[in-house]
N, C-alpha and C. Protein backbone atom coordinates (compact mmCIF):
# COMPACT_ATOMS: atom_id res chain seq x y z
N UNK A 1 -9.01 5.09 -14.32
CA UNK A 1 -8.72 4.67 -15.68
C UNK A 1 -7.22 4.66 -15.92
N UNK A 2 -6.32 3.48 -16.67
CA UNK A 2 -5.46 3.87 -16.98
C UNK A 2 -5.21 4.81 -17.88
N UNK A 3 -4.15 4.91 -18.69
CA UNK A 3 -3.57 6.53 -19.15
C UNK A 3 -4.20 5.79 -20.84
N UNK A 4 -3.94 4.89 -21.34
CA UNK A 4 -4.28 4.43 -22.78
C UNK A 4 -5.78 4.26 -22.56
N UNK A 5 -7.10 3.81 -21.16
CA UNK A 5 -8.07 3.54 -21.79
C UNK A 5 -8.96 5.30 -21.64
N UNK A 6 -8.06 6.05 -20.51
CA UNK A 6 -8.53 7.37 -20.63
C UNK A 6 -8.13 8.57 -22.08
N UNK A 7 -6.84 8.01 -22.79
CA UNK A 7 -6.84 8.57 -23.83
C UNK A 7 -7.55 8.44 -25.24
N UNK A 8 -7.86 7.12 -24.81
CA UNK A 8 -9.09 6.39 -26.00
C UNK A 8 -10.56 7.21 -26.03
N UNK A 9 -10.47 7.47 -24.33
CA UNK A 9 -12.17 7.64 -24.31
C UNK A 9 -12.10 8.82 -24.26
N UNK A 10 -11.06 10.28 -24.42
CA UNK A 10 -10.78 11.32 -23.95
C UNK A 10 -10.97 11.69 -25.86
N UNK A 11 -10.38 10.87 -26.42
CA UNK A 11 -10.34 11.08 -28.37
C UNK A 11 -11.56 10.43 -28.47
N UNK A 12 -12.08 9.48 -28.72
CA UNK A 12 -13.16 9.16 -29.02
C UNK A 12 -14.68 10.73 -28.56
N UNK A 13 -14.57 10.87 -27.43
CA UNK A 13 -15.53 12.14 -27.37
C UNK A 13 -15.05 13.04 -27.68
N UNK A 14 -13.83 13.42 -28.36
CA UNK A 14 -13.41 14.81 -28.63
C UNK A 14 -14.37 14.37 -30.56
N UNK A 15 -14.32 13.27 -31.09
CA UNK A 15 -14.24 13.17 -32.00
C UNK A 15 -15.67 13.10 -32.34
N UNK A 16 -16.97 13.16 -30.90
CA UNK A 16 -18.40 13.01 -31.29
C UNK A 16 -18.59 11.62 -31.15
N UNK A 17 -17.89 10.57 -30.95
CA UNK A 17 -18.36 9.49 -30.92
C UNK A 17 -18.89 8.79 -29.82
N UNK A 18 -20.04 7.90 -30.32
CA UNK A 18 -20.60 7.10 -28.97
C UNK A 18 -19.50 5.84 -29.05
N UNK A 19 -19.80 4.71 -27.80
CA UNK A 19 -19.01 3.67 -27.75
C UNK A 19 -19.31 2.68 -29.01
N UNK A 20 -20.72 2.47 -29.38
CA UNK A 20 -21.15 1.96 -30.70
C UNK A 20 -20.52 2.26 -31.93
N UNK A 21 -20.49 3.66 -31.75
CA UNK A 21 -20.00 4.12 -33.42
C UNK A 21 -18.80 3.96 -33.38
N UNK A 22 -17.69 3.86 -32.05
CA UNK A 22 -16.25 3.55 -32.29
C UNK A 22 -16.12 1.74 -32.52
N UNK A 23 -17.19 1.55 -31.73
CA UNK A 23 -16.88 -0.51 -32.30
C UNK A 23 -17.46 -0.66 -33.69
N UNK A 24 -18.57 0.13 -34.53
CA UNK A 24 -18.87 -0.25 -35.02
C UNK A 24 -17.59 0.49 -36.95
N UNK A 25 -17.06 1.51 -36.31
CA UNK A 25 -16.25 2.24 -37.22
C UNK A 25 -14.63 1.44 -37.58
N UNK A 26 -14.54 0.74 -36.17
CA UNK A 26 -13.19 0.35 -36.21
C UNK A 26 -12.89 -1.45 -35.85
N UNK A 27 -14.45 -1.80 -36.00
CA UNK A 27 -14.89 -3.29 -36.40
C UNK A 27 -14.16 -3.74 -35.06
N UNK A 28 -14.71 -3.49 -33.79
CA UNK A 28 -14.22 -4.08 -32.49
C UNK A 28 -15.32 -3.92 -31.68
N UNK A 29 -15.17 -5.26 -31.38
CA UNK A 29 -16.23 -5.80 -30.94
C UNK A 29 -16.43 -4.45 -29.32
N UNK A 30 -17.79 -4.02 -29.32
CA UNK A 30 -18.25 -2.51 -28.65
C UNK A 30 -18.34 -3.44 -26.82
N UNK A 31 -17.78 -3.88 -26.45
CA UNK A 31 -17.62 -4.79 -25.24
C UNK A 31 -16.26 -4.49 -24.94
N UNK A 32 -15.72 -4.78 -25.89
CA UNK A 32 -14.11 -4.99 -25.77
C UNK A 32 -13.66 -3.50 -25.79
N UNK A 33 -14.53 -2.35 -26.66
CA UNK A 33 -14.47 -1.00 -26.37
C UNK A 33 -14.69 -0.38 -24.91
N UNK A 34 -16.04 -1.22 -24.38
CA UNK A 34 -15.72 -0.88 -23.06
C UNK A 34 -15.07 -1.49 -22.01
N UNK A 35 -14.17 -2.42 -22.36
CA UNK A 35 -13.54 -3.16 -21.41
C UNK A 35 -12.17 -2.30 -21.05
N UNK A 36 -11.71 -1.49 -22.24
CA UNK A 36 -10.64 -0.75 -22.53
C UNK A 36 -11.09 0.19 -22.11
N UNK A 37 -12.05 1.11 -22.04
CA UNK A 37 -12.40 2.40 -21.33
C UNK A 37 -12.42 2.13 -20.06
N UNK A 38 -13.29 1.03 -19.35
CA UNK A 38 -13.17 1.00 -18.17
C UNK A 38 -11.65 0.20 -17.49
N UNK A 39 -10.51 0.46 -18.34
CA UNK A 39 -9.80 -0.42 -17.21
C UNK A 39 -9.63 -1.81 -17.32
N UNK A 40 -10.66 -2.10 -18.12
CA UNK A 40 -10.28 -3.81 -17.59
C UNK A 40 -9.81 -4.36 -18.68
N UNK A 41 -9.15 -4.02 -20.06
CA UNK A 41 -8.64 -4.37 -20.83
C UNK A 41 -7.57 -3.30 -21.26
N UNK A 42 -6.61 -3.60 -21.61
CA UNK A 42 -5.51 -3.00 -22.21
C UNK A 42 -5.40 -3.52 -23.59
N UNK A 43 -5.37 -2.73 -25.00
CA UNK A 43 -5.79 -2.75 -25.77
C UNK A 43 -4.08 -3.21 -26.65
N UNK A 44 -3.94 -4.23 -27.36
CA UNK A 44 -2.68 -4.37 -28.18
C UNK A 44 -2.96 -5.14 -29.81
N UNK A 45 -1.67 -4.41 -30.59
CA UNK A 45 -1.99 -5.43 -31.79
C UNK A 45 -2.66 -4.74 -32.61
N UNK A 46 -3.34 -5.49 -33.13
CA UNK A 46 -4.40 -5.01 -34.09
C UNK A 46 -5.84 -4.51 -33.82
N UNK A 47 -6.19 -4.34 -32.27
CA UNK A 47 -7.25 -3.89 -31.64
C UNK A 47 -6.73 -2.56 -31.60
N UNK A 48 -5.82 -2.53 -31.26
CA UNK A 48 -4.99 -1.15 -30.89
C UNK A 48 -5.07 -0.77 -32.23
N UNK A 49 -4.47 -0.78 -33.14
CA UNK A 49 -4.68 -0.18 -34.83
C UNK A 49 -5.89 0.12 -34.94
N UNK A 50 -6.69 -0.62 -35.03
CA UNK A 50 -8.00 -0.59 -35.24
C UNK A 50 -8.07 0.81 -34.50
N UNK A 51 -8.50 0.80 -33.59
CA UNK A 51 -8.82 1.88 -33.06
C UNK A 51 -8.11 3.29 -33.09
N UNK A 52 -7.25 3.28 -32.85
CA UNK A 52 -5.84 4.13 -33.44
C UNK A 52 -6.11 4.98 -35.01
N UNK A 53 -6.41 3.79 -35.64
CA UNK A 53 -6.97 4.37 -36.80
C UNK A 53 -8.17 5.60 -37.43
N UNK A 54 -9.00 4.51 -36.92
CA UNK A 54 -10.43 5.29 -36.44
C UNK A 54 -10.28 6.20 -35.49
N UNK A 55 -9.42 6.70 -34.49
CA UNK A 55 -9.45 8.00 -34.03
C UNK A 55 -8.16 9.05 -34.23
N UNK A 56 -8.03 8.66 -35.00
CA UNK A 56 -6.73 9.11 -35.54
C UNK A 56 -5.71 9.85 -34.77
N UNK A 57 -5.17 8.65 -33.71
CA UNK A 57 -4.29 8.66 -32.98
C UNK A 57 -2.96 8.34 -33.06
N UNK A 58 -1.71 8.90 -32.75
CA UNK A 58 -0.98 8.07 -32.87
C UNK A 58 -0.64 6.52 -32.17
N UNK A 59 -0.30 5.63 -32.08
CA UNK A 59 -0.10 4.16 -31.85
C UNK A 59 1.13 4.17 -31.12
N UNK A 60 2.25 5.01 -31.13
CA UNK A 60 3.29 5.10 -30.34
C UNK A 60 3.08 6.35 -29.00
N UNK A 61 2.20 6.87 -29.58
CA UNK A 61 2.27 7.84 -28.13
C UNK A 61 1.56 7.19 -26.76
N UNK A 62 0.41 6.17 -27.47
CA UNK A 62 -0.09 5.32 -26.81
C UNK A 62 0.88 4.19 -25.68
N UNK A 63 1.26 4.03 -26.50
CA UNK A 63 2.20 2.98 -25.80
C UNK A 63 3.92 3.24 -25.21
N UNK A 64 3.55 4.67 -25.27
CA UNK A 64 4.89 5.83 -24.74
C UNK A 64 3.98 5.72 -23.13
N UNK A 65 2.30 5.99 -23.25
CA UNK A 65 1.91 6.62 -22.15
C UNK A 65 1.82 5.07 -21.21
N UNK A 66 1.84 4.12 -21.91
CA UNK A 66 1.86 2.96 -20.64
C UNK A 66 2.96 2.50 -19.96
N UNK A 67 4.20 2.84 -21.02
CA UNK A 67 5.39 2.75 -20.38
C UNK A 67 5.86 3.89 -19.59
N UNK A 68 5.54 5.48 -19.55
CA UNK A 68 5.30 5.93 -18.47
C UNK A 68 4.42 5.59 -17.35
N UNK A 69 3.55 5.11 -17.41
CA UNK A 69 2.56 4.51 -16.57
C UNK A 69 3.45 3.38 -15.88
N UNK A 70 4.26 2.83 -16.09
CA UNK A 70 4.86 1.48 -15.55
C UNK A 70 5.78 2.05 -15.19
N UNK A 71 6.82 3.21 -15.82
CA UNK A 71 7.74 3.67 -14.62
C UNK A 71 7.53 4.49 -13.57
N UNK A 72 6.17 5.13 -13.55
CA UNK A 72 5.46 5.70 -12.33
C UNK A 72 5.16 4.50 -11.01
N UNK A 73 4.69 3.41 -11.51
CA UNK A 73 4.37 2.16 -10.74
C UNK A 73 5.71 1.92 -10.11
N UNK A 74 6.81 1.66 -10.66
CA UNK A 74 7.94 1.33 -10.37
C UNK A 74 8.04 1.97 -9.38
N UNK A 75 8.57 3.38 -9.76
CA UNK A 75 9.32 4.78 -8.84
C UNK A 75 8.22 4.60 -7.16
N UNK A 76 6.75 4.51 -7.73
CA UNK A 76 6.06 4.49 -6.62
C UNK A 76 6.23 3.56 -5.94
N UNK A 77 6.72 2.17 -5.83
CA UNK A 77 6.55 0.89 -5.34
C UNK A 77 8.38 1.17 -4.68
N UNK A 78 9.40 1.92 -4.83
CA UNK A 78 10.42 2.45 -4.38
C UNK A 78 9.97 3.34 -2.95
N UNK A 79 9.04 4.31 -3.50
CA UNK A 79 8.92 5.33 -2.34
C UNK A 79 8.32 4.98 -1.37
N UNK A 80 7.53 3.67 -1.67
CA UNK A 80 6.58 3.41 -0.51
C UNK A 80 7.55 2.46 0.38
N UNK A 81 8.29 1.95 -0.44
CA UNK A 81 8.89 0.83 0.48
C UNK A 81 9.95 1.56 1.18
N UNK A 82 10.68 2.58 0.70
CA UNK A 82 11.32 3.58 1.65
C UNK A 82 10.65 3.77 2.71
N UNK A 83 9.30 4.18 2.59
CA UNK A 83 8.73 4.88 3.35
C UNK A 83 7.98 3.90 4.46
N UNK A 84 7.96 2.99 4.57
CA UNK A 84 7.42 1.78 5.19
C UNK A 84 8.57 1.46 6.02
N UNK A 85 10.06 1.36 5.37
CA UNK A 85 11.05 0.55 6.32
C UNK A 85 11.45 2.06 7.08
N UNK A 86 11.39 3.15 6.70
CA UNK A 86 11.53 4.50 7.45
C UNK A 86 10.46 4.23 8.78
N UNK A 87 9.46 4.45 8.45
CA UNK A 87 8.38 4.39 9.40
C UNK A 87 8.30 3.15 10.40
N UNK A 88 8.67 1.88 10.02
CA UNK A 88 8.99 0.78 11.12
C UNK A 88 10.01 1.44 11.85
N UNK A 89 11.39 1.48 11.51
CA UNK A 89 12.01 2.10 12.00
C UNK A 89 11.50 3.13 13.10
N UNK A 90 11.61 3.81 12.85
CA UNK A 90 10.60 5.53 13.78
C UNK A 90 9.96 5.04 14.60
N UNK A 91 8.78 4.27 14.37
CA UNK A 91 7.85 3.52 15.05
C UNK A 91 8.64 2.16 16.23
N UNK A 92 9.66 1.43 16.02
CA UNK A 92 9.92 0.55 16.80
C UNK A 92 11.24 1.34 17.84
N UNK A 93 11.92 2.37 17.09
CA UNK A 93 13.14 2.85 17.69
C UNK A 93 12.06 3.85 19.18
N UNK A 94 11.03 4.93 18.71
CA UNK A 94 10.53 5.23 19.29
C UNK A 94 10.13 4.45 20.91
N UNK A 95 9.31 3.37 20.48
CA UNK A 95 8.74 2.24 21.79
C UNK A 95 10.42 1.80 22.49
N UNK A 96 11.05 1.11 21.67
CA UNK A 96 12.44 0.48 22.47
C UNK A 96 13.10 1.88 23.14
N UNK A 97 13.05 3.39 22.57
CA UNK A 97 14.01 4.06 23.33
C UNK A 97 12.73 4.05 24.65
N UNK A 98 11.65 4.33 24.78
CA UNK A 98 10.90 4.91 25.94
C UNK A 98 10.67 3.24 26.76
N UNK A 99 11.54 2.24 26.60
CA UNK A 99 11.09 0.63 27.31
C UNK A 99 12.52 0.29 27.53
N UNK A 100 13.57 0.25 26.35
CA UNK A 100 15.07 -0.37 26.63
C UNK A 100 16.01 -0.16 27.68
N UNK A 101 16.03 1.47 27.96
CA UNK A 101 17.15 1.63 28.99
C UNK A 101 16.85 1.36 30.35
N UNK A 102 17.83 0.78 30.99
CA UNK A 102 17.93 0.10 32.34
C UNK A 102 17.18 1.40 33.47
N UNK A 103 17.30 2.43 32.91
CA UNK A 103 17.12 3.74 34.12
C UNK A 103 15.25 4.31 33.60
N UNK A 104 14.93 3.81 32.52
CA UNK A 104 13.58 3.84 32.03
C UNK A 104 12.64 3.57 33.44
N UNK A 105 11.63 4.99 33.80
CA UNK A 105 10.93 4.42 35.18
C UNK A 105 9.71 4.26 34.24
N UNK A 106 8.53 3.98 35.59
CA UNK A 106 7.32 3.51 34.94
C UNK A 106 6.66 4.26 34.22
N UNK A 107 6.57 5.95 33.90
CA UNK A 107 6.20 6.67 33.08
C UNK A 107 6.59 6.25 31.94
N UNK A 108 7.95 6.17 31.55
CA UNK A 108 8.27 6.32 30.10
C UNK A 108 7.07 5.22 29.44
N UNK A 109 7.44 3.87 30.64
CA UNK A 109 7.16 2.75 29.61
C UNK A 109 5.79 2.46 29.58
N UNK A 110 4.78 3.26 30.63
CA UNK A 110 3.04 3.47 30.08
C UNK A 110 3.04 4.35 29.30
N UNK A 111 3.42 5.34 29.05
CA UNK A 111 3.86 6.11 28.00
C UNK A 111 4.23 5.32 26.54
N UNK A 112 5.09 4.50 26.57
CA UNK A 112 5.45 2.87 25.11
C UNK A 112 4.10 2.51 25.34
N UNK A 113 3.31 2.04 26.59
CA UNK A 113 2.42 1.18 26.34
C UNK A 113 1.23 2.11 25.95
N UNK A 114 1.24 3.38 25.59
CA UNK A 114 -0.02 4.02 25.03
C UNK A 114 -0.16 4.25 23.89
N UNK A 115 1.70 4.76 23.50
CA UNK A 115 1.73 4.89 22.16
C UNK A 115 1.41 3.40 21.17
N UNK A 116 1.96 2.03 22.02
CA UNK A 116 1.94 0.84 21.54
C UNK A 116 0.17 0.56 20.98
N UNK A 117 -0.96 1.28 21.88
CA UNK A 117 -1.88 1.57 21.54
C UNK A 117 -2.61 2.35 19.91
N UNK A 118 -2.14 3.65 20.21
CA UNK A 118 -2.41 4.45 19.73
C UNK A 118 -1.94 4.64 18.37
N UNK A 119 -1.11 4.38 18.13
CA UNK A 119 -0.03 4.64 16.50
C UNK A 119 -0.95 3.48 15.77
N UNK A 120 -0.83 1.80 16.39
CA UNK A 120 -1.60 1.03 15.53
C UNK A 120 -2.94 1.47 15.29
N UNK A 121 -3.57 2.39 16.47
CA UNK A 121 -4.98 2.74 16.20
C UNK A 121 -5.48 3.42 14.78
N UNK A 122 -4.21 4.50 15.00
CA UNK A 122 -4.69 5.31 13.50
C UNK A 122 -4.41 4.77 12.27
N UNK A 123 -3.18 3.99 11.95
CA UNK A 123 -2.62 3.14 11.29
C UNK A 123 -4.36 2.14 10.62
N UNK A 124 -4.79 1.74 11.82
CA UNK A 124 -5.87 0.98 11.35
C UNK A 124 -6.85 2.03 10.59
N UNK A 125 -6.77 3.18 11.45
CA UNK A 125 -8.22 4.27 11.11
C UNK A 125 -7.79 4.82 9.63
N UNK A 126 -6.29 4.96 9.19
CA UNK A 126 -5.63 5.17 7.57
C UNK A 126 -6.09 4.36 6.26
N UNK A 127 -6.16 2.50 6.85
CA UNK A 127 -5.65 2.07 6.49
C UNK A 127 -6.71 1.06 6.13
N UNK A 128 -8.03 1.36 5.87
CA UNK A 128 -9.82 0.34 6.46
C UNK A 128 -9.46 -0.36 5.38
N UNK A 129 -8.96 0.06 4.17
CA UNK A 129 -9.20 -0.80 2.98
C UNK A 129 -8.38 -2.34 2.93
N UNK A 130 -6.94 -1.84 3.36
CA UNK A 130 -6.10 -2.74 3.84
C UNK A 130 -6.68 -4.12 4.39
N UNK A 131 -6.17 -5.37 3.99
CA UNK A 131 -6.67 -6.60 4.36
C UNK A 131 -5.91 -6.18 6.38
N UNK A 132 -6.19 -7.46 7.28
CA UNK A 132 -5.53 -7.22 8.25
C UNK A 132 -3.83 -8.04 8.19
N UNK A 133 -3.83 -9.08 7.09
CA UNK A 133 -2.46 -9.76 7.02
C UNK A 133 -1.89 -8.66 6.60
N UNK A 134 -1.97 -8.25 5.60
CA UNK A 134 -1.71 -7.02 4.55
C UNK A 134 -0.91 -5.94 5.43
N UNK A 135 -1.81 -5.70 6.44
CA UNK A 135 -1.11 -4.37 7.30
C UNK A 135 -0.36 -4.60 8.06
N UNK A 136 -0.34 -5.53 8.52
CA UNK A 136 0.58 -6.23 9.90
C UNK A 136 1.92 -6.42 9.60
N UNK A 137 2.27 -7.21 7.82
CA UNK A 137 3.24 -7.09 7.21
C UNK A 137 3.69 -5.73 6.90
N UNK A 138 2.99 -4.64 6.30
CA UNK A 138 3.57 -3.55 6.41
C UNK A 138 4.05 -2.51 7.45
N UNK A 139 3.14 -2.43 8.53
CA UNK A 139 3.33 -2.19 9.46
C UNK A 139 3.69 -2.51 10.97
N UNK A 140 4.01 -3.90 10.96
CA UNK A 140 4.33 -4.78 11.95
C UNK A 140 5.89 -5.27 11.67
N UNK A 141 6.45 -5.33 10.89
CA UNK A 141 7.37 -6.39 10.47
C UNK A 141 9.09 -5.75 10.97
N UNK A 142 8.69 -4.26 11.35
CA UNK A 142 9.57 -3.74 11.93
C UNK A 142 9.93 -4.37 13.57
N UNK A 143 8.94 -4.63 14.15
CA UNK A 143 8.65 -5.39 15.36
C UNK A 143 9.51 -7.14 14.96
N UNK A 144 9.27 -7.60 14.02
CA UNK A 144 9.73 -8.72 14.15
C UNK A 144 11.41 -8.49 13.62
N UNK A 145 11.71 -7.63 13.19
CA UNK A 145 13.50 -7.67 12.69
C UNK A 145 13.55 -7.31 14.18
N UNK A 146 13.02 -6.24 14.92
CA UNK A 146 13.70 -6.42 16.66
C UNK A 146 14.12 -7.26 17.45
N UNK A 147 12.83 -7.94 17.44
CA UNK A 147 12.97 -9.31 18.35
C UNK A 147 14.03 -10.25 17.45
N UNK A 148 14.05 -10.62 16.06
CA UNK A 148 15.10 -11.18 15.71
C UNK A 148 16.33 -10.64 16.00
N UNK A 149 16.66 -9.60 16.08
CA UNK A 149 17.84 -8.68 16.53
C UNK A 149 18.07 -8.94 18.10
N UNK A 150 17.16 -8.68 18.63
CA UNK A 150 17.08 -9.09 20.12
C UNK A 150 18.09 -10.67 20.52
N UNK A 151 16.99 -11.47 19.95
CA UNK A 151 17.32 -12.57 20.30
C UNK A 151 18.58 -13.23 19.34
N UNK A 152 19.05 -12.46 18.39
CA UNK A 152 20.47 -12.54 18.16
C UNK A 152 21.72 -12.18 19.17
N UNK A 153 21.43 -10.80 19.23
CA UNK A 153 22.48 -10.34 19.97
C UNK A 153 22.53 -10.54 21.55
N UNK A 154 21.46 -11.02 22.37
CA UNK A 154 21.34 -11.56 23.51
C UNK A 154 21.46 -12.58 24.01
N UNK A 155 21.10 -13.55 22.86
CA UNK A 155 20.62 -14.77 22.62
C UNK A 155 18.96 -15.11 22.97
N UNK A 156 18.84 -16.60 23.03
CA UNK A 156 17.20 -16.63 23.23
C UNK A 156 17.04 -15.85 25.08
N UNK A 157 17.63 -16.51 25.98
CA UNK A 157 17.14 -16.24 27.54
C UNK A 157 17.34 -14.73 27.48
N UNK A 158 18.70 -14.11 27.36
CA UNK A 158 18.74 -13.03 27.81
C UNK A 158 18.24 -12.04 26.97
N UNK A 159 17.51 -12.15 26.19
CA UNK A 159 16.83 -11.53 25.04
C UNK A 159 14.74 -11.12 25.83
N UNK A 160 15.08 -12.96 26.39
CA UNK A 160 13.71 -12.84 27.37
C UNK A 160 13.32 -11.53 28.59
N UNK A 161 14.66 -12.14 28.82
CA UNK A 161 14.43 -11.36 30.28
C UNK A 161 15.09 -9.87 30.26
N UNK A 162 15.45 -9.23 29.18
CA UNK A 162 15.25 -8.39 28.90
C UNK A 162 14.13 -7.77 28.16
N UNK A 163 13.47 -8.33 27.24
CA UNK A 163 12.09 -8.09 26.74
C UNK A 163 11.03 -8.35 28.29
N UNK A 164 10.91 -8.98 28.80
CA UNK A 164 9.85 -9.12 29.95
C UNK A 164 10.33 -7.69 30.51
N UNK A 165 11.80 -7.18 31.39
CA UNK A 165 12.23 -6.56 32.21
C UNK A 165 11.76 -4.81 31.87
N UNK A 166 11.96 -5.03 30.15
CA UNK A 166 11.90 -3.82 30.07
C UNK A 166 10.26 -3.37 29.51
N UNK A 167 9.29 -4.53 29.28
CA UNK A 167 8.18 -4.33 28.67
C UNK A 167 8.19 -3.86 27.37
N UNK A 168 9.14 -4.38 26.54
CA UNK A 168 8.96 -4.57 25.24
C UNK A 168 7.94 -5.58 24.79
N UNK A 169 8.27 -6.56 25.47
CA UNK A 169 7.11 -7.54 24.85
C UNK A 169 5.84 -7.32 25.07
N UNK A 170 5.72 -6.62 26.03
CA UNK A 170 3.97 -6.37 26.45
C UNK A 170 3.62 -5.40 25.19
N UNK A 171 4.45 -4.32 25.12
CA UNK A 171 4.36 -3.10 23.36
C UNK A 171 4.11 -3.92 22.59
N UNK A 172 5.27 -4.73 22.27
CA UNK A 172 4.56 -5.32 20.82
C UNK A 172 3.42 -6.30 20.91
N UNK A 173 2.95 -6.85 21.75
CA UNK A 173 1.81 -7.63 21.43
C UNK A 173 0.47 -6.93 21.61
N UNK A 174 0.81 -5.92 22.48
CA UNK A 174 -0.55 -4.66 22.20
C UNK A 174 -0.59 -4.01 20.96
N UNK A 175 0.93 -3.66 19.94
CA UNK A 175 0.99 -2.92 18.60
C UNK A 175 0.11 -4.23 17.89
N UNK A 176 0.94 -5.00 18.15
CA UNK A 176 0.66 -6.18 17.00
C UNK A 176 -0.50 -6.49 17.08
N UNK A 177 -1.51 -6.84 18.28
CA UNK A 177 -3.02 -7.07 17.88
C UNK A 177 -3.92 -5.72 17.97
N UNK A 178 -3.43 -4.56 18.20
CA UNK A 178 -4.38 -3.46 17.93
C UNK A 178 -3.85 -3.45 15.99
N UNK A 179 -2.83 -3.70 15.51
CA UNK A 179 -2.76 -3.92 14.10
C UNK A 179 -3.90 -4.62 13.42
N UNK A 180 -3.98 -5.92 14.36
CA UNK A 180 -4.43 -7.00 13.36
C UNK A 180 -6.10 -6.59 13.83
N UNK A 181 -6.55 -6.28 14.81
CA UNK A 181 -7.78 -6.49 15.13
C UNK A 181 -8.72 -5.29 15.49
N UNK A 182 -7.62 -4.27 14.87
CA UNK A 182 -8.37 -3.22 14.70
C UNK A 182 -9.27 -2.53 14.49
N UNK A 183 -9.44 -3.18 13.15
CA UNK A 183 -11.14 -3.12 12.71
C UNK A 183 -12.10 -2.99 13.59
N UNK A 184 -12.15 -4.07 14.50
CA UNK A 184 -13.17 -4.17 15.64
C UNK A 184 -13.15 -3.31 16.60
N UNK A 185 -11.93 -2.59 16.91
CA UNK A 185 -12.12 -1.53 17.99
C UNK A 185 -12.40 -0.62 17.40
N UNK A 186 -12.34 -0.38 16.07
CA UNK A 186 -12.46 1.10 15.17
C UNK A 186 -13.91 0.92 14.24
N UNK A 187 -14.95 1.53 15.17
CA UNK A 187 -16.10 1.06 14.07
C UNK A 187 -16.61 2.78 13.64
N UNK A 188 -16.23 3.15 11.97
CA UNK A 188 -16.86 4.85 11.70
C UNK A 188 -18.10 4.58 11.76
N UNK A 189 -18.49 5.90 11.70
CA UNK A 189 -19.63 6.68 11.98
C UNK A 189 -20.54 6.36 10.52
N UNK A 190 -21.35 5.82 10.45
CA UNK A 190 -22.33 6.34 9.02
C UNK A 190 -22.82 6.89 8.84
């Protein structure tokens, strides 16, 4: 529930009332009462009075609590995206240090190629609700500023044959479709 249709329905039962007796007390239509309790309406204007009235609420604290509600959204939509370009980061610096250096033997880099496995695995097992475009962008896109980086500072060939040499490219296309196609290797338990 948001914070205005849980404070509606939080006063309304403090006050004894059913959803009827608040549409029918504060002449709003008892639909539109529950459209606002459940979420799916946000209440303004003179619906808002109305009701406000009849539960004898204030009308500004109401609309204090949605504009806290919107700078919570904000602040949160900050931390996550911190926390997303942190975690690409971590996640791609990780694979390139155990694949990039010239003296890297074949441990390190089955070692990249397990984790290249495994990180998208749980990522998927976190993340079921997530569409698969959805995740790939959040969690993939660190992979593609590399290879753009790559093939900047190398150019296109020597960007190749350093991605082939060092088995970067084999990592990311195992991260990238255990990302996208995860689902299918990850089936829970019912």
């Amino acid at each position: 529930m948001n914070s205005i249709g849980k404070k509606i329905s939080d006063a309304r039962k403090l006050k004894g009332f059913t959803q009827e007796e608040l549409a029918e007390l504060s002449k709003v239509n008892l639909r539109t009462i529950q459209r606002i309790e459940n979420n799916n309406n946000e209440p303004r204007g003179k619906t808002l009075s109305l009701i406000c009235d009849v539960l004898q609420i204030d009308k500004a604290d109401l609309q204090g609590l949605n504009q806290l509600s919107e700078n919570k959204t904000m602040t949160s939509y900050i931390i996550n995206g911190i926390f997303l370009i942190l975690l690409n980061i971590i996640i791609v610096g990780t694979i390139g240090y155990l694949t990039l250096p010239i003296e890297a033997n074949t441990n390190s880099k089955v070692g990249a190629i397990l984790l290249s496995f495994f990180i998208p695995f749980f990522i998927v097992h976190f993340t079921q609700k997530i569409r698969a475009t959805k995740r790939l962008l959040k969690f993939g896109i660190g992979f593609a500023a590399y290879l753009l980086l790559l093939m900047c500072v190398q150019g296109f060939i020597g960007g190749c044959r350093i991605g082939f040499r060092s088995w970067i490219f084999s990592c990311i296309l195992i991260f990238i479709g255990v990302l996208f196609y995860g689902e299918i290797l990850y089936k829970p338990e019912k």
